[in-house]
PDB file of N, CA and C in Angstrom:
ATOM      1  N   UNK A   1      55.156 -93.429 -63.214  1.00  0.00           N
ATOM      2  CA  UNK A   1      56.437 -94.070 -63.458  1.00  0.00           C
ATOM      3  C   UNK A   1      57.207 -94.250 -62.156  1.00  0.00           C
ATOM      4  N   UNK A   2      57.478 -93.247 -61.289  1.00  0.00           N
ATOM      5  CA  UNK A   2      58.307 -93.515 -59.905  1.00  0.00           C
ATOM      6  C   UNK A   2      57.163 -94.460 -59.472  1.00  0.00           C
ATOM      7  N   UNK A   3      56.090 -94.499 -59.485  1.00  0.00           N
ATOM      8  CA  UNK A   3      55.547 -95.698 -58.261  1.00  0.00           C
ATOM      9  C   UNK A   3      55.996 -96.830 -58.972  1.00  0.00           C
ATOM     10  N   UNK A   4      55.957 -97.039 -60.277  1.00  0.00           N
ATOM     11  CA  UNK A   4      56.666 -98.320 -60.835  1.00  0.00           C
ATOM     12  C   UNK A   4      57.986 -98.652 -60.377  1.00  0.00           C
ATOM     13  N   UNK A   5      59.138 -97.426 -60.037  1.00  0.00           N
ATOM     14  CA  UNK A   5      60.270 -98.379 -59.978  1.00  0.00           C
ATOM     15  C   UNK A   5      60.587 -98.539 -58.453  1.00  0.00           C
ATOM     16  N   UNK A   6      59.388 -97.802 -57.635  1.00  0.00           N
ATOM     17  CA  UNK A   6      59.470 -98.220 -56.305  1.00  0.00           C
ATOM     18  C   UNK A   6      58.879 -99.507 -56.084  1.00  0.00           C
ATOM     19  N   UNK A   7      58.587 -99.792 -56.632  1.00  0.00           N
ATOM     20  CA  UNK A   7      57.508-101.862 -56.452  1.00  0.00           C
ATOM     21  C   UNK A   7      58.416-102.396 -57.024  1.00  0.00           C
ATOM     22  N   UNK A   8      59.503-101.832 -58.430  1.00  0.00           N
ATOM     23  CA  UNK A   8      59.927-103.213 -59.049  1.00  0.00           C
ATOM     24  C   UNK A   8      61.561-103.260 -57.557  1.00  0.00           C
ATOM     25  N   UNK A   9      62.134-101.964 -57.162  1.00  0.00           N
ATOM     26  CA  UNK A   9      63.115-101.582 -55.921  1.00  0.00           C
ATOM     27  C   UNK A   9      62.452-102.645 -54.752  1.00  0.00           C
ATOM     28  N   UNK A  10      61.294-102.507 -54.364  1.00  0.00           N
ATOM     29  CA  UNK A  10      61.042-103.270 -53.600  1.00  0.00           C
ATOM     30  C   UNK A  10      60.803-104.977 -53.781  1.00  0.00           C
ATOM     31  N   UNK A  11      59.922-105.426 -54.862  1.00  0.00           N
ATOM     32  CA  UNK A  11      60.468-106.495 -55.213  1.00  0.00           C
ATOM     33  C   UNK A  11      61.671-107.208 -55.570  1.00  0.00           C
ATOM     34  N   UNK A  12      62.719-106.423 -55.806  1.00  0.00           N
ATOM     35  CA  UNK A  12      64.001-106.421 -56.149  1.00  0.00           C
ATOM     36  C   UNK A  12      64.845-106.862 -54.161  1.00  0.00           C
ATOM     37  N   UNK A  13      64.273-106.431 -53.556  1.00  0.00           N
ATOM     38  CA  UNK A  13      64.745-106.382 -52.719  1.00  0.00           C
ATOM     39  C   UNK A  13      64.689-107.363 -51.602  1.00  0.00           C
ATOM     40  N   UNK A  14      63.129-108.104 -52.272  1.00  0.00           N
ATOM     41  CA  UNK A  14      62.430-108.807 -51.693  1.00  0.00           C
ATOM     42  C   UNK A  14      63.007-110.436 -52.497  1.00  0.00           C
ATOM     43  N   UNK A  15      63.445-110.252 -53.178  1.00  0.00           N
ATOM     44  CA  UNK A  15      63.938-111.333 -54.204  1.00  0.00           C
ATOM     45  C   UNK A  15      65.131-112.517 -53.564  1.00  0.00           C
ATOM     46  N   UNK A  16      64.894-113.785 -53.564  1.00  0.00           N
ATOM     47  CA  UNK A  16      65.867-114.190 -52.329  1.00  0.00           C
ATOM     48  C   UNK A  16      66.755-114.052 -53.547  1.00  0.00           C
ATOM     49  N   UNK A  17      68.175-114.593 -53.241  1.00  0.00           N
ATOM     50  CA  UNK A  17      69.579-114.312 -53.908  1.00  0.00           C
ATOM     51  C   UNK A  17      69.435-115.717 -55.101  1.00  0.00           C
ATOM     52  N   UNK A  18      69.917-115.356 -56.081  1.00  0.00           N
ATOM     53  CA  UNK A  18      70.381-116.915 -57.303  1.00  0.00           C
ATOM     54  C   UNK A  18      71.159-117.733 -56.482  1.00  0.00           C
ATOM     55  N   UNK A  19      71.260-118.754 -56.974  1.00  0.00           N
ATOM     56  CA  UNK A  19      71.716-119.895 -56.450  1.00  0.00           C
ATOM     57  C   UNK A  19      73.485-119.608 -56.091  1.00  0.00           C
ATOM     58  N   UNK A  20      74.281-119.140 -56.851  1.00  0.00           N
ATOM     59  CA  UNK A  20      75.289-118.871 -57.622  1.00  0.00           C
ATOM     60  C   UNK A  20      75.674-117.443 -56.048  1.00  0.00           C
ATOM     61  N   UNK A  21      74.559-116.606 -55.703  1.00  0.00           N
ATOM     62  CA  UNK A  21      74.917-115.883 -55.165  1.00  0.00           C
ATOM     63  C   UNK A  21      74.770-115.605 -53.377  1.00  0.00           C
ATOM     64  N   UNK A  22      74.180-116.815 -52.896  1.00  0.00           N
ATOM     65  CA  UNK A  22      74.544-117.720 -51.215  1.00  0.00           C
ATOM     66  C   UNK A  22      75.975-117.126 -50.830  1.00  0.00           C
ATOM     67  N   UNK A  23      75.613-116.243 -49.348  1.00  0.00           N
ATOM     68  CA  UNK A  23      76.940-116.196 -49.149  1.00  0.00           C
ATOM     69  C   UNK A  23      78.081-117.401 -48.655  1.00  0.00           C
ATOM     70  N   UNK A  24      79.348-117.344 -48.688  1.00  0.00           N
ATOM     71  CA  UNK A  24      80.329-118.051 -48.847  1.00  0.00           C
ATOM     72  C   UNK A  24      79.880-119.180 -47.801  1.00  0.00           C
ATOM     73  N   UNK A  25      79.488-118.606 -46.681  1.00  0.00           N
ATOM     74  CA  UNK A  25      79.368-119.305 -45.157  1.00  0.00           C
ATOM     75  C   UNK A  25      78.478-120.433 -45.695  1.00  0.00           C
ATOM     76  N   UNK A  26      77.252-119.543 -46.250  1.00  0.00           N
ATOM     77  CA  UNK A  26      76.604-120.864 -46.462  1.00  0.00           C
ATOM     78  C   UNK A  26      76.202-121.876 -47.506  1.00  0.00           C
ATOM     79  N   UNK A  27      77.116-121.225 -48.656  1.00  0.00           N
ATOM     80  CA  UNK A  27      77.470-122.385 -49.571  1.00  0.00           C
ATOM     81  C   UNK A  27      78.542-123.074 -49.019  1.00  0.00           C
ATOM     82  N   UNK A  28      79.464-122.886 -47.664  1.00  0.00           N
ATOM     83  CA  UNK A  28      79.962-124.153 -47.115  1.00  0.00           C
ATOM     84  C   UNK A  28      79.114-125.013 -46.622  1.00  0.00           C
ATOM     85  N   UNK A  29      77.925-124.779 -46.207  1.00  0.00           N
ATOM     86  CA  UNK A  29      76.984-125.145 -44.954  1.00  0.00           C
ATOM     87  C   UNK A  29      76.576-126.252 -45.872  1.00  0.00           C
ATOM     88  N   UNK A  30      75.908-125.764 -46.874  1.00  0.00           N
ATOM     89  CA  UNK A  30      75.201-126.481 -48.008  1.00  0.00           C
ATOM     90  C   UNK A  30      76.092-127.503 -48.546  1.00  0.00           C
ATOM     91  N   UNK A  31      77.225-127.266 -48.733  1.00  0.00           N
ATOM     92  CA  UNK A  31      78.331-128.242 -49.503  1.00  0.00           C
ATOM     93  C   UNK A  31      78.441-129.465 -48.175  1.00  0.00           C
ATOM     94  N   UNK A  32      78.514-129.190 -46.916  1.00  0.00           N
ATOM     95  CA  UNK A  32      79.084-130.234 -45.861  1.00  0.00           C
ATOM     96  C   UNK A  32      77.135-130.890 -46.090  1.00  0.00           C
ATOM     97  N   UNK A  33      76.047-129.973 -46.187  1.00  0.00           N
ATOM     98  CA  UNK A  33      74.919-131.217 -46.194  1.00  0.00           C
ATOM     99  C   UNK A  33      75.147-131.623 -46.753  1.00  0.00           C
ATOM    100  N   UNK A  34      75.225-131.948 -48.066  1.00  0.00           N
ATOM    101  CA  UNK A  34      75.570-133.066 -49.780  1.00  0.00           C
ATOM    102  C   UNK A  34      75.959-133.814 -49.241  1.00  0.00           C
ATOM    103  N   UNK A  35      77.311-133.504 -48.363  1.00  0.00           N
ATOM    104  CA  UNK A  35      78.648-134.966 -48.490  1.00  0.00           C
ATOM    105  C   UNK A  35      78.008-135.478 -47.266  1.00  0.00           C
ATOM    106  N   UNK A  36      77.443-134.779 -46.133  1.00  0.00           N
ATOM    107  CA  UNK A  36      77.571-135.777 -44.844  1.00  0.00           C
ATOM    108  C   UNK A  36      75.895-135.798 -45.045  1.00  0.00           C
ATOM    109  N   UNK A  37      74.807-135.284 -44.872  1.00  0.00           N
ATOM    110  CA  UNK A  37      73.500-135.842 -44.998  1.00  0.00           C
ATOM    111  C   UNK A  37      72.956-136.496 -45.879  1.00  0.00           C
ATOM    112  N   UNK A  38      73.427-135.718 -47.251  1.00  0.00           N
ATOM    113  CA  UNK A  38      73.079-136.753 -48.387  1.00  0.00           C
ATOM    114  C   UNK A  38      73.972-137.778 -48.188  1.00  0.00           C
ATOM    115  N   UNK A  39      74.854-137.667 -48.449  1.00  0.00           N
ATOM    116  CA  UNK A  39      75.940-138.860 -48.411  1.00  0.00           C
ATOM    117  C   UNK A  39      75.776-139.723 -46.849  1.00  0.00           C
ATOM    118  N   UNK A  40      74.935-139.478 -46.243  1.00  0.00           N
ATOM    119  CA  UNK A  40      74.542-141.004 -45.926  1.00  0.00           C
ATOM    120  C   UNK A  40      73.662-142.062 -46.113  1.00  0.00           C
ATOM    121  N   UNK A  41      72.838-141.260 -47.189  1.00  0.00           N
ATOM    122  CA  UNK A  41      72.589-142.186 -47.642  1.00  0.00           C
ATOM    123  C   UNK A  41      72.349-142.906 -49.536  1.00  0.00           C
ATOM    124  N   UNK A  42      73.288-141.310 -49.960  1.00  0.00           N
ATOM    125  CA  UNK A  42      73.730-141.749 -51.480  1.00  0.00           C
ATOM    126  C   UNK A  42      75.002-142.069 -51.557  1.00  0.00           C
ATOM    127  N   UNK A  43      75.706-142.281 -50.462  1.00  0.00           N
ATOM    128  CA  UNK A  43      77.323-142.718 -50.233  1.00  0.00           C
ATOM    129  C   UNK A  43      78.050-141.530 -49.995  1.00  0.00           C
ATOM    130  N   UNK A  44      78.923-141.872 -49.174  1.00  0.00           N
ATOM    131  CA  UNK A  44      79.683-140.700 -48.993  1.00  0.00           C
ATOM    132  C   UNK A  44      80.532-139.950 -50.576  1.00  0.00           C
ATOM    133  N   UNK A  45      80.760-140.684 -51.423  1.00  0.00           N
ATOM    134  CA  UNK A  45      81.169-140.186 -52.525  1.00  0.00           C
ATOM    135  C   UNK A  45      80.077-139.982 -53.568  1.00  0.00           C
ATOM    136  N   UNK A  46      78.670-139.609 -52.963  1.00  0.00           N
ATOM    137  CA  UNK A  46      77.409-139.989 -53.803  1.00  0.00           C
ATOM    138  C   UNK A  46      77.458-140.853 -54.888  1.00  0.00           C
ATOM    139  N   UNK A  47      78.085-141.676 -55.562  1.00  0.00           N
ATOM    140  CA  UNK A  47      77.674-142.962 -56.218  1.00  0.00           C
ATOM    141  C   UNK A  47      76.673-143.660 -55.834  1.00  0.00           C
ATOM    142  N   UNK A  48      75.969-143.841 -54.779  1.00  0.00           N
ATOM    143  CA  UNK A  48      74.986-144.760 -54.237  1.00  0.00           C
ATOM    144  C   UNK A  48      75.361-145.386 -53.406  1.00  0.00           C
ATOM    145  N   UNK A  49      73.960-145.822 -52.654  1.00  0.00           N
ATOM    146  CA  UNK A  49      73.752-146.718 -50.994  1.00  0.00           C
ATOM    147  C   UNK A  49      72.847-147.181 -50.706  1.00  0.00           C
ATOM    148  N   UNK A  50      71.761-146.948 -50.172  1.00  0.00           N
ATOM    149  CA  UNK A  50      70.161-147.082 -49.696  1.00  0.00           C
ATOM    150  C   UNK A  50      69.821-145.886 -51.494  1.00  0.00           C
ATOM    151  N   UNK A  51      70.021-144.911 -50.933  1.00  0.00           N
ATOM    152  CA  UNK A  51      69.428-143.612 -52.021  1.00  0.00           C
ATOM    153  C   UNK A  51      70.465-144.053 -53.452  1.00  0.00           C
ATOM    154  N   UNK A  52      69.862-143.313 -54.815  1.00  0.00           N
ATOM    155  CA  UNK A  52      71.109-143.336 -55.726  1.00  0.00           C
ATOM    156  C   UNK A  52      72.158-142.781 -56.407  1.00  0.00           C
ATOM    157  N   UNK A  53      72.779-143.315 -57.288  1.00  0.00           N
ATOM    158  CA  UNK A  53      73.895-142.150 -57.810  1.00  0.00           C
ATOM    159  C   UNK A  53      73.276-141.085 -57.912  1.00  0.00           C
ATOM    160  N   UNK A  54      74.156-139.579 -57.042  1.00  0.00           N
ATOM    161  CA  UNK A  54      73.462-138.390 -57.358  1.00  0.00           C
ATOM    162  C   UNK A  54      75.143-137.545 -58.263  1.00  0.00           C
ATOM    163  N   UNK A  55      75.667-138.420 -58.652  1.00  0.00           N
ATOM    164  CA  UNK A  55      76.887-137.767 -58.843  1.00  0.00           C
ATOM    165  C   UNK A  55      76.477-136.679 -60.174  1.00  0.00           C
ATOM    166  N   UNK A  56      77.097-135.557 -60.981  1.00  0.00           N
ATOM    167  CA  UNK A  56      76.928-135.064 -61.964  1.00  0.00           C
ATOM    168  C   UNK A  56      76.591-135.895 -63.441  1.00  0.00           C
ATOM    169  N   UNK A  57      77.873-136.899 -63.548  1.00  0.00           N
ATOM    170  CA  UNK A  57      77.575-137.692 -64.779  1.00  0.00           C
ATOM    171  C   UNK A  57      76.256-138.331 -65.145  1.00  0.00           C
ATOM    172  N   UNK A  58      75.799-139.219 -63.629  1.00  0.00           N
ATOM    173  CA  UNK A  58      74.989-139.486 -63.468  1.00  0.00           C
ATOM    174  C   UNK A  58      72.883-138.430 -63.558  1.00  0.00           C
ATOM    175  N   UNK A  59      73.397-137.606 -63.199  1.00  0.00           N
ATOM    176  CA  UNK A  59      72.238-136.423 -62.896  1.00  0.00           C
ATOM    177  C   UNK A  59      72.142-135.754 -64.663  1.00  0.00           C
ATOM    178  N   UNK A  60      73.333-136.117 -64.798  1.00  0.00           N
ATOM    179  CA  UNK A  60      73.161-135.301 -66.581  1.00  0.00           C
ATOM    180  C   UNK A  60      72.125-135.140 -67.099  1.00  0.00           C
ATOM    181  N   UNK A  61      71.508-134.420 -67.663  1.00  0.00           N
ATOM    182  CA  UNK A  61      70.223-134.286 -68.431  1.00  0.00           C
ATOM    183  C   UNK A  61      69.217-134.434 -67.963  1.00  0.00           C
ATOM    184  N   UNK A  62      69.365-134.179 -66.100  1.00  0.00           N
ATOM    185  CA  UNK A  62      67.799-134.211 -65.633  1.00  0.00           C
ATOM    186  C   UNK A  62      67.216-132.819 -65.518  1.00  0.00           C
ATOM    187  N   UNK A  63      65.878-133.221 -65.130  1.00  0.00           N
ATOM    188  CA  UNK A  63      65.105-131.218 -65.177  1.00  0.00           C
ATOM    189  C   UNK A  63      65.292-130.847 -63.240  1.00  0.00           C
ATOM    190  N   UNK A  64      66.393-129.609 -63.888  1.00  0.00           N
ATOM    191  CA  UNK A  64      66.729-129.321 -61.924  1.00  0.00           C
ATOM    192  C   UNK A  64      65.318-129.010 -61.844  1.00  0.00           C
ATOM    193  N   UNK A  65      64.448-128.623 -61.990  1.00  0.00           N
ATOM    194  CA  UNK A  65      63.236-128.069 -61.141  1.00  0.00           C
ATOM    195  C   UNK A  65      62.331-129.257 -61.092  1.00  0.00           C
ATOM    196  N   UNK A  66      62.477-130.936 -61.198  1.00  0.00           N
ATOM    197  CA  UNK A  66      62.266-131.836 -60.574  1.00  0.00           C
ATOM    198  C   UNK A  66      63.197-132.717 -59.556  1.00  0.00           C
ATOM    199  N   UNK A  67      64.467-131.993 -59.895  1.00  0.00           N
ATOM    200  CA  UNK A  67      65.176-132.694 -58.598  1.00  0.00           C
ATOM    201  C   UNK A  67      64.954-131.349 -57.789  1.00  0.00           C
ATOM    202  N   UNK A  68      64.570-130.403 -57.888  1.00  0.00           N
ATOM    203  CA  UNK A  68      64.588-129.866 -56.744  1.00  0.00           C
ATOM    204  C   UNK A  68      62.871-129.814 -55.709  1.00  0.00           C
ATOM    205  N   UNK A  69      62.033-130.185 -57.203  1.00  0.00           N
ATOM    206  CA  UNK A  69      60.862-130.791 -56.450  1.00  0.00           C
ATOM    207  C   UNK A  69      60.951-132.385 -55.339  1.00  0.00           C
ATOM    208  N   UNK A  70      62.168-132.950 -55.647  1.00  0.00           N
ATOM    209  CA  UNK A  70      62.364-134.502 -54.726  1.00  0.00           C
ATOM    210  C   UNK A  70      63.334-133.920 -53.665  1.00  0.00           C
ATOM    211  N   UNK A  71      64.072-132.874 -53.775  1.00  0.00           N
ATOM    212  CA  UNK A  71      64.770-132.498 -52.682  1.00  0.00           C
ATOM    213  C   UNK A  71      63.761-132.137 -51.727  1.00  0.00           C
ATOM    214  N   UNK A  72      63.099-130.509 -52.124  1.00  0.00           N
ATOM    215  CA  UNK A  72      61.988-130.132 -50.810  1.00  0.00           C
ATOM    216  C   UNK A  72      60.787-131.213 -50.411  1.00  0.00           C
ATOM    217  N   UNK A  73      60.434-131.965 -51.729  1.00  0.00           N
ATOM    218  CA  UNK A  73      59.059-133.253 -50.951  1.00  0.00           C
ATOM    219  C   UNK A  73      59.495-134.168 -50.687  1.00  0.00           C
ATOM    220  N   UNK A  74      60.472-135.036 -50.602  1.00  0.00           N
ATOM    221  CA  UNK A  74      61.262-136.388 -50.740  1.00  0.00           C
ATOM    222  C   UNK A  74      60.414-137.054 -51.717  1.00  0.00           C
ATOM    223  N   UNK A  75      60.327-138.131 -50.980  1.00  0.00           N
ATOM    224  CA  UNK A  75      59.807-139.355 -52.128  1.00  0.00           C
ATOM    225  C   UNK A  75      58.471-140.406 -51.498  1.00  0.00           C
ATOM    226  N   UNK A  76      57.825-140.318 -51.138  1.00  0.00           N
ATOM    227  CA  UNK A  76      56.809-140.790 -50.206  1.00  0.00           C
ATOM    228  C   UNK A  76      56.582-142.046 -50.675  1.00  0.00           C
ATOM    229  N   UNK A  77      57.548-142.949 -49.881  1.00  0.00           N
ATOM    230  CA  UNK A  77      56.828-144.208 -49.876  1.00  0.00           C
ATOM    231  C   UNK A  77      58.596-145.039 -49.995  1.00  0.00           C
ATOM    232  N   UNK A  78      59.659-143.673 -49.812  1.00  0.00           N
ATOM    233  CA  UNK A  78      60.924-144.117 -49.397  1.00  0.00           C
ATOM    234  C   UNK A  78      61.628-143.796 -48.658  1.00  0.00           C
ATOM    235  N   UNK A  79      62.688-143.912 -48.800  1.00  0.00           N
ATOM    236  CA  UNK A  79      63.800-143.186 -47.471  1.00  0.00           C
ATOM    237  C   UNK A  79      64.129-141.632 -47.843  1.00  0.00           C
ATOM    238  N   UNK A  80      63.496-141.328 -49.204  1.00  0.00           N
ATOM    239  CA  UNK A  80      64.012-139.809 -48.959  1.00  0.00           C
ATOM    240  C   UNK A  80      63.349-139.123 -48.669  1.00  0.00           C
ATOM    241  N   UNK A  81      63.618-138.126 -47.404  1.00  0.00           N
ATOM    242  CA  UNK A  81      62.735-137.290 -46.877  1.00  0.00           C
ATOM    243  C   UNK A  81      62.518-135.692 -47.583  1.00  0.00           C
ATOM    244  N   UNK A  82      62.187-134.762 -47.010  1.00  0.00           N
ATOM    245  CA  UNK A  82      61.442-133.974 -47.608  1.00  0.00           C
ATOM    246  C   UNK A  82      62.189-133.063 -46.600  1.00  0.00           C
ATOM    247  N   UNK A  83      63.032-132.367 -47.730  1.00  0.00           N
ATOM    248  CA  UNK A  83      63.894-130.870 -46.908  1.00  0.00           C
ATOM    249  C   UNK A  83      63.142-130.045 -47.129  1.00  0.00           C
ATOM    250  N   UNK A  84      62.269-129.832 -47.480  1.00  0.00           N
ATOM    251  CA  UNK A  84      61.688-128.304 -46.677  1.00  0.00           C
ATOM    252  C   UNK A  84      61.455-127.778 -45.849  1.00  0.00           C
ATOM    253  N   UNK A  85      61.199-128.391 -44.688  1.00  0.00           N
ATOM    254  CA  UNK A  85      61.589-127.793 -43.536  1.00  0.00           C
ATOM    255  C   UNK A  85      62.464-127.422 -42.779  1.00  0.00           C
ATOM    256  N   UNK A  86      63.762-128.109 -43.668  1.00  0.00           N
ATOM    257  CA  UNK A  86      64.955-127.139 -42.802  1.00  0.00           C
ATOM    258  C   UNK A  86      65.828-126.659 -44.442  1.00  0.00           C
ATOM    259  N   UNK A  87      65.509-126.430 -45.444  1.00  0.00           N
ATOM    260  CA  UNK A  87      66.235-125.633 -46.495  1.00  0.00           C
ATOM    261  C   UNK A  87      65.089-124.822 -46.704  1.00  0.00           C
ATOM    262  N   UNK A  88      65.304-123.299 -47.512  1.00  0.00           N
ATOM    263  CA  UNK A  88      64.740-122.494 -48.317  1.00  0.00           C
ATOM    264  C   UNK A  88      65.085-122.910 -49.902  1.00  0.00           C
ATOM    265  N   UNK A  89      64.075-122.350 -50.745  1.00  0.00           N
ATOM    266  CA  UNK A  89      63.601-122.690 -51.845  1.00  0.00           C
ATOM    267  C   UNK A  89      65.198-122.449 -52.777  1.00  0.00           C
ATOM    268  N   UNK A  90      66.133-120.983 -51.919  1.00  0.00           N
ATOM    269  CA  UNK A  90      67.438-120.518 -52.568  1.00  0.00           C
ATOM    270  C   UNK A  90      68.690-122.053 -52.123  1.00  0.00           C
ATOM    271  N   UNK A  91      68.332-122.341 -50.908  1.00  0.00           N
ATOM    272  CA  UNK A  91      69.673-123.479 -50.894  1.00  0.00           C
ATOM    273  C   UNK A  91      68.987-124.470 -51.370  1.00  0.00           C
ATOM    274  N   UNK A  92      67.884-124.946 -52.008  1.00  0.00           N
ATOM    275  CA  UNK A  92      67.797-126.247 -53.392  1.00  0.00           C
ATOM    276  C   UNK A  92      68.418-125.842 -54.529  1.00  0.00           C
ATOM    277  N   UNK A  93      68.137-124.692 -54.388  1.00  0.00           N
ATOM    278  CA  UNK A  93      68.445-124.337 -56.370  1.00  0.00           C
ATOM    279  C   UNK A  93      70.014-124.265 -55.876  1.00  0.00           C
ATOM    280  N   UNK A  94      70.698-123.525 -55.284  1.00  0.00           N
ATOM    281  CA  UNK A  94      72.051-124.216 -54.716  1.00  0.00           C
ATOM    282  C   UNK A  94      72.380-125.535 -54.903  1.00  0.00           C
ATOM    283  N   UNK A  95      71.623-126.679 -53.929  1.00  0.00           N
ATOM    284  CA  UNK A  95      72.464-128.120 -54.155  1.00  0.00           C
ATOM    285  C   UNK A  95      71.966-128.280 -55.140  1.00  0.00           C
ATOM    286  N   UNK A  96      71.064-127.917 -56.213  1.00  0.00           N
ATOM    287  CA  UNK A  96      70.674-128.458 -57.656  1.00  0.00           C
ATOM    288  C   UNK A  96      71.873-128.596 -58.114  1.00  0.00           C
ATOM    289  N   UNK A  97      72.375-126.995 -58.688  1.00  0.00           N
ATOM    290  CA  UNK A  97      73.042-126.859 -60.072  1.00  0.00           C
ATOM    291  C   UNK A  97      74.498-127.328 -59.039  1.00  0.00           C
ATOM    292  N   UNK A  98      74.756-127.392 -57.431  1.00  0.00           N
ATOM    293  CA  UNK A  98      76.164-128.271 -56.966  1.00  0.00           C
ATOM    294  C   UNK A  98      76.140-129.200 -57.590  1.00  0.00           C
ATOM    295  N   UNK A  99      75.133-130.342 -57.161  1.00  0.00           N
ATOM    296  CA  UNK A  99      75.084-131.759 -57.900  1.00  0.00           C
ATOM    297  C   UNK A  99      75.037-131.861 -59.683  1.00  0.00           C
ATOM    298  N   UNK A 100      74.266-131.282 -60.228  1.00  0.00           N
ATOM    299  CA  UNK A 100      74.462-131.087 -61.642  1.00  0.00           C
ATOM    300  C   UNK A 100      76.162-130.857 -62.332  1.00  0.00           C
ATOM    301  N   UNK A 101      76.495-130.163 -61.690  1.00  0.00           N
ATOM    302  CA  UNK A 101      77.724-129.511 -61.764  1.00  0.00           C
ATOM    303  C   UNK A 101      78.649-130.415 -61.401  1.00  0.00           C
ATOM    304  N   UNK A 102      78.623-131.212 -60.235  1.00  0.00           N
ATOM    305  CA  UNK A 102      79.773-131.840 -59.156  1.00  0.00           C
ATOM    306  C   UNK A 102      80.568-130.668 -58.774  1.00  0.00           C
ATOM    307  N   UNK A 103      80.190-129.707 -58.387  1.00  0.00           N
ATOM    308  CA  UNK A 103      81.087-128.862 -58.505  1.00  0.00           C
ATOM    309  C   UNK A 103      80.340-127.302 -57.353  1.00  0.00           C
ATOM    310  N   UNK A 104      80.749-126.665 -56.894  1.00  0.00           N
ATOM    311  CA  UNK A 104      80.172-125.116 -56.885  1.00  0.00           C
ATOM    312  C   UNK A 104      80.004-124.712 -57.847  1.00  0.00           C
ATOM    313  N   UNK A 105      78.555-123.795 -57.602  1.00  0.00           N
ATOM    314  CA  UNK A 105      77.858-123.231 -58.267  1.00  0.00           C
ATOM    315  C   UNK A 105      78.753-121.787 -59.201  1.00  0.00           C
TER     316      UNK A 105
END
Protein backbone atom coordinates (compact mmCIF):
# COMPACT_ATOMS: atom_id res chain seq x y z
CA UNK A 1 0.00 0.00 0.00
CA UNK A 2 2.74 2.87 0.84
CA UNK A 3 4.51 1.97 -2.50
CA UNK A 4 1.08 2.73 -4.05
CA UNK A 5 0.64 6.15 -2.68
CA UNK A 6 4.26 6.95 -3.34
CA UNK A 7 3.74 6.47 -7.42
CA UNK A 8 0.22 7.89 -7.27
CA UNK A 9 2.44 11.33 -4.85
CA UNK A 10 4.74 11.12 -7.54
CA UNK A 11 2.56 11.06 -10.47
CA UNK A 12 0.57 13.63 -8.79
CA UNK A 13 3.42 15.67 -8.87
CA UNK A 14 4.42 14.97 -12.16
CA UNK A 15 0.95 16.05 -13.46
CA UNK A 16 1.19 19.43 -15.44
CA UNK A 17 -1.50 21.95 -13.78
CA UNK A 18 -5.56 22.09 -15.34
CA UNK A 19 -6.07 24.59 -17.55
CA UNK A 20 -8.02 26.76 -14.97
CA UNK A 21 -4.84 26.45 -12.76
CA UNK A 22 -1.68 28.41 -15.07
CA UNK A 23 -0.18 30.78 -12.95
CA UNK A 24 -1.56 34.39 -13.21
CA UNK A 25 1.73 35.54 -15.21
CA UNK A 26 1.02 33.20 -17.61
CA UNK A 27 -2.49 33.15 -18.22
CA UNK A 28 -1.61 36.88 -19.05
CA UNK A 29 1.04 35.61 -21.48
CA UNK A 30 -1.50 33.28 -23.05
CA UNK A 31 -4.38 35.90 -23.11
CA UNK A 32 -1.92 38.73 -25.04
CA UNK A 33 -1.12 35.41 -27.64
CA UNK A 34 -5.08 35.10 -28.57
CA UNK A 35 -5.48 38.88 -29.13
CA UNK A 36 -2.07 39.76 -30.78
CA UNK A 37 -0.88 36.29 -32.54
CA UNK A 38 -4.05 34.83 -33.11
CA UNK A 39 -5.62 37.95 -33.78
CA UNK A 40 -3.53 38.54 -36.61
CA UNK A 41 -4.76 36.58 -38.28
CA UNK A 42 -8.47 35.79 -36.92
CA UNK A 43 -8.81 39.67 -36.42
CA UNK A 44 -7.90 41.49 -33.77
CA UNK A 45 -11.43 41.09 -32.23
CA UNK A 46 -11.28 37.32 -33.49
CA UNK A 47 -14.38 37.55 -35.73
CA UNK A 48 -12.22 36.72 -38.74
CA UNK A 49 -9.45 37.70 -41.43
CA UNK A 50 -7.20 35.34 -43.44
CA UNK A 51 -8.06 32.57 -40.35
CA UNK A 52 -11.88 32.35 -38.92
CA UNK A 53 -14.34 33.43 -36.41
CA UNK A 54 -12.72 31.97 -33.28
CA UNK A 55 -15.01 34.03 -31.08
CA UNK A 56 -17.07 31.84 -28.24
CA UNK A 57 -20.56 32.11 -29.97
CA UNK A 58 -19.03 31.08 -32.84
CA UNK A 59 -16.74 27.96 -31.33
CA UNK A 60 -20.04 26.82 -29.47
CA UNK A 61 -20.45 23.23 -29.57
CA UNK A 62 -17.11 22.33 -30.89
CA UNK A 63 -14.96 19.23 -29.41
CA UNK A 64 -12.03 21.31 -27.43
CA UNK A 65 -9.81 18.26 -27.89
CA UNK A 66 -10.05 18.96 -31.75
CA UNK A 67 -9.48 22.53 -31.53
CA UNK A 68 -6.81 21.85 -29.48
CA UNK A 69 -5.58 19.14 -31.93
CA UNK A 70 -5.58 22.39 -34.84
CA UNK A 71 -3.96 24.59 -32.28
CA UNK A 72 -0.69 22.22 -31.58
CA UNK A 73 -0.73 20.76 -35.60
CA UNK A 74 -2.16 23.77 -37.50
CA UNK A 75 -3.77 22.97 -40.60
CA UNK A 76 -1.46 21.73 -43.41
CA UNK A 77 -2.14 23.05 -46.50
CA UNK A 78 -3.03 26.67 -44.74
CA UNK A 79 -1.99 29.58 -42.93
CA UNK A 80 -2.44 27.99 -39.63
CA UNK A 81 0.57 26.93 -38.17
CA UNK A 82 1.28 24.40 -35.66
CA UNK A 83 1.98 25.70 -31.92
CA UNK A 84 3.65 23.07 -30.59
CA UNK A 85 6.66 24.12 -30.57
CA UNK A 86 6.39 27.04 -28.65
CA UNK A 87 3.07 26.07 -26.29
CA UNK A 88 2.81 22.98 -23.88
CA UNK A 89 -0.04 20.62 -24.09
CA UNK A 90 -1.34 22.81 -20.42
CA UNK A 91 -1.42 26.40 -22.34
CA UNK A 92 -3.83 24.72 -25.30
CA UNK A 93 -6.18 23.37 -22.94
CA UNK A 94 -5.85 27.06 -21.51
CA UNK A 95 -6.59 28.97 -24.90
CA UNK A 96 -9.25 26.12 -25.52
CA UNK A 97 -11.75 26.56 -22.78
CA UNK A 98 -10.39 30.97 -23.11
CA UNK A 99 -11.86 30.86 -26.58
CA UNK A 100 -14.83 28.54 -25.76
CA UNK A 101 -15.57 30.71 -22.95
CA UNK A 102 -14.57 34.31 -24.50
CA UNK A 103 -13.57 34.68 -21.35
CA UNK A 104 -10.74 33.31 -18.59
CA UNK A 105 -10.69 30.14 -17.71
Amino acid sequence: MRKAALVLAALVATTPALAGELPAARQDALENLVRQDCGSCHGMTLKGGLGPDIRAETLAGRDPDALKTIILDGIPGSAMPPWRPLLSESDVDWIVQYLLKGKRP
